[in-house]
N, C-alpha and C. Protein backbone atom coordinates (compact mmCIF):
# COMPACT_ATOMS: atom_id res chain seq x y z
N UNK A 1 27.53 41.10 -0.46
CA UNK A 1 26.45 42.05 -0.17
C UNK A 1 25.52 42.19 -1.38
N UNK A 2 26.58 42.26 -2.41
CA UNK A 2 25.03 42.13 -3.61
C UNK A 2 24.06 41.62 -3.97
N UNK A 3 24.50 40.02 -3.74
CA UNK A 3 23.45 39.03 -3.91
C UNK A 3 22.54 39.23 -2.65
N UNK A 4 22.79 39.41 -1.10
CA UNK A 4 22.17 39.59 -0.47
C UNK A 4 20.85 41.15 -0.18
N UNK A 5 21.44 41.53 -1.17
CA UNK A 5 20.82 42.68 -1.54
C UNK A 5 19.66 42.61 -2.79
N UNK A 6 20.07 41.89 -3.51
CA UNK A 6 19.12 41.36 -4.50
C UNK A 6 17.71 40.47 -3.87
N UNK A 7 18.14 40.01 -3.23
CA UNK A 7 17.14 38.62 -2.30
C UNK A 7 16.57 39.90 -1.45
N UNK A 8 17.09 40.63 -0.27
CA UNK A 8 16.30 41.58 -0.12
C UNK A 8 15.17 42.90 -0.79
N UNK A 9 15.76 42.81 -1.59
CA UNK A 9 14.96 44.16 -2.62
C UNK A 9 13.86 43.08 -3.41
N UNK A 10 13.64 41.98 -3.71
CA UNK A 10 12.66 40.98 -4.51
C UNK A 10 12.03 40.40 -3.16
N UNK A 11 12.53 40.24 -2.07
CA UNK A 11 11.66 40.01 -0.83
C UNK A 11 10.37 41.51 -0.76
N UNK A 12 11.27 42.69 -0.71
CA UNK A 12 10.38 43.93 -0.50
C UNK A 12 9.45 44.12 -1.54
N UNK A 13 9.64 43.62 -2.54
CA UNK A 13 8.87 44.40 -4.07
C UNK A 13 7.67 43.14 -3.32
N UNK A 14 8.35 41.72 -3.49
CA UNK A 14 7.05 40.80 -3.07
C UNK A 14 5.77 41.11 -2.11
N UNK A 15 6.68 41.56 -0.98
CA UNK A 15 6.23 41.62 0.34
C UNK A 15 5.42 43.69 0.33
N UNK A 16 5.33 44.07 -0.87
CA UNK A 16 4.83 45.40 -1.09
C UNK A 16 5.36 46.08 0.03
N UNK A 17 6.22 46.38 0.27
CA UNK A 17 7.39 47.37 1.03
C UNK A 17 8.63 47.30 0.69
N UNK A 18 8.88 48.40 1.38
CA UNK A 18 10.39 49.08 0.70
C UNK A 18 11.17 49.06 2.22
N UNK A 19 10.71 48.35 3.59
CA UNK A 19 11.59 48.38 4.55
C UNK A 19 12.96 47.31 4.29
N UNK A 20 12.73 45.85 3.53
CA UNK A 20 13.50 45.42 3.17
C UNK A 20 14.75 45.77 3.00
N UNK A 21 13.93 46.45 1.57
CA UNK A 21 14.56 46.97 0.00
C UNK A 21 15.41 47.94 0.81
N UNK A 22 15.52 48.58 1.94
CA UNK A 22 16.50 49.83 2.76
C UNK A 22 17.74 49.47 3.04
N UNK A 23 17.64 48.52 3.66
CA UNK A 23 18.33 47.46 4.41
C UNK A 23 19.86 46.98 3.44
């Protein structure tokens, strides 16, 4: 889960949202 959590939260910062980064 962490690493997949990392790749999500640098997807959201990229992607200027935080719906990712929730997830």
């Amino acid at each position: 889960m962490g690493l997949l959590s990392t790749i999500t939260s640098a997807a959201g910062t990229l992607l200027g949202g935080d719906t990712l980064k929730d997830v």
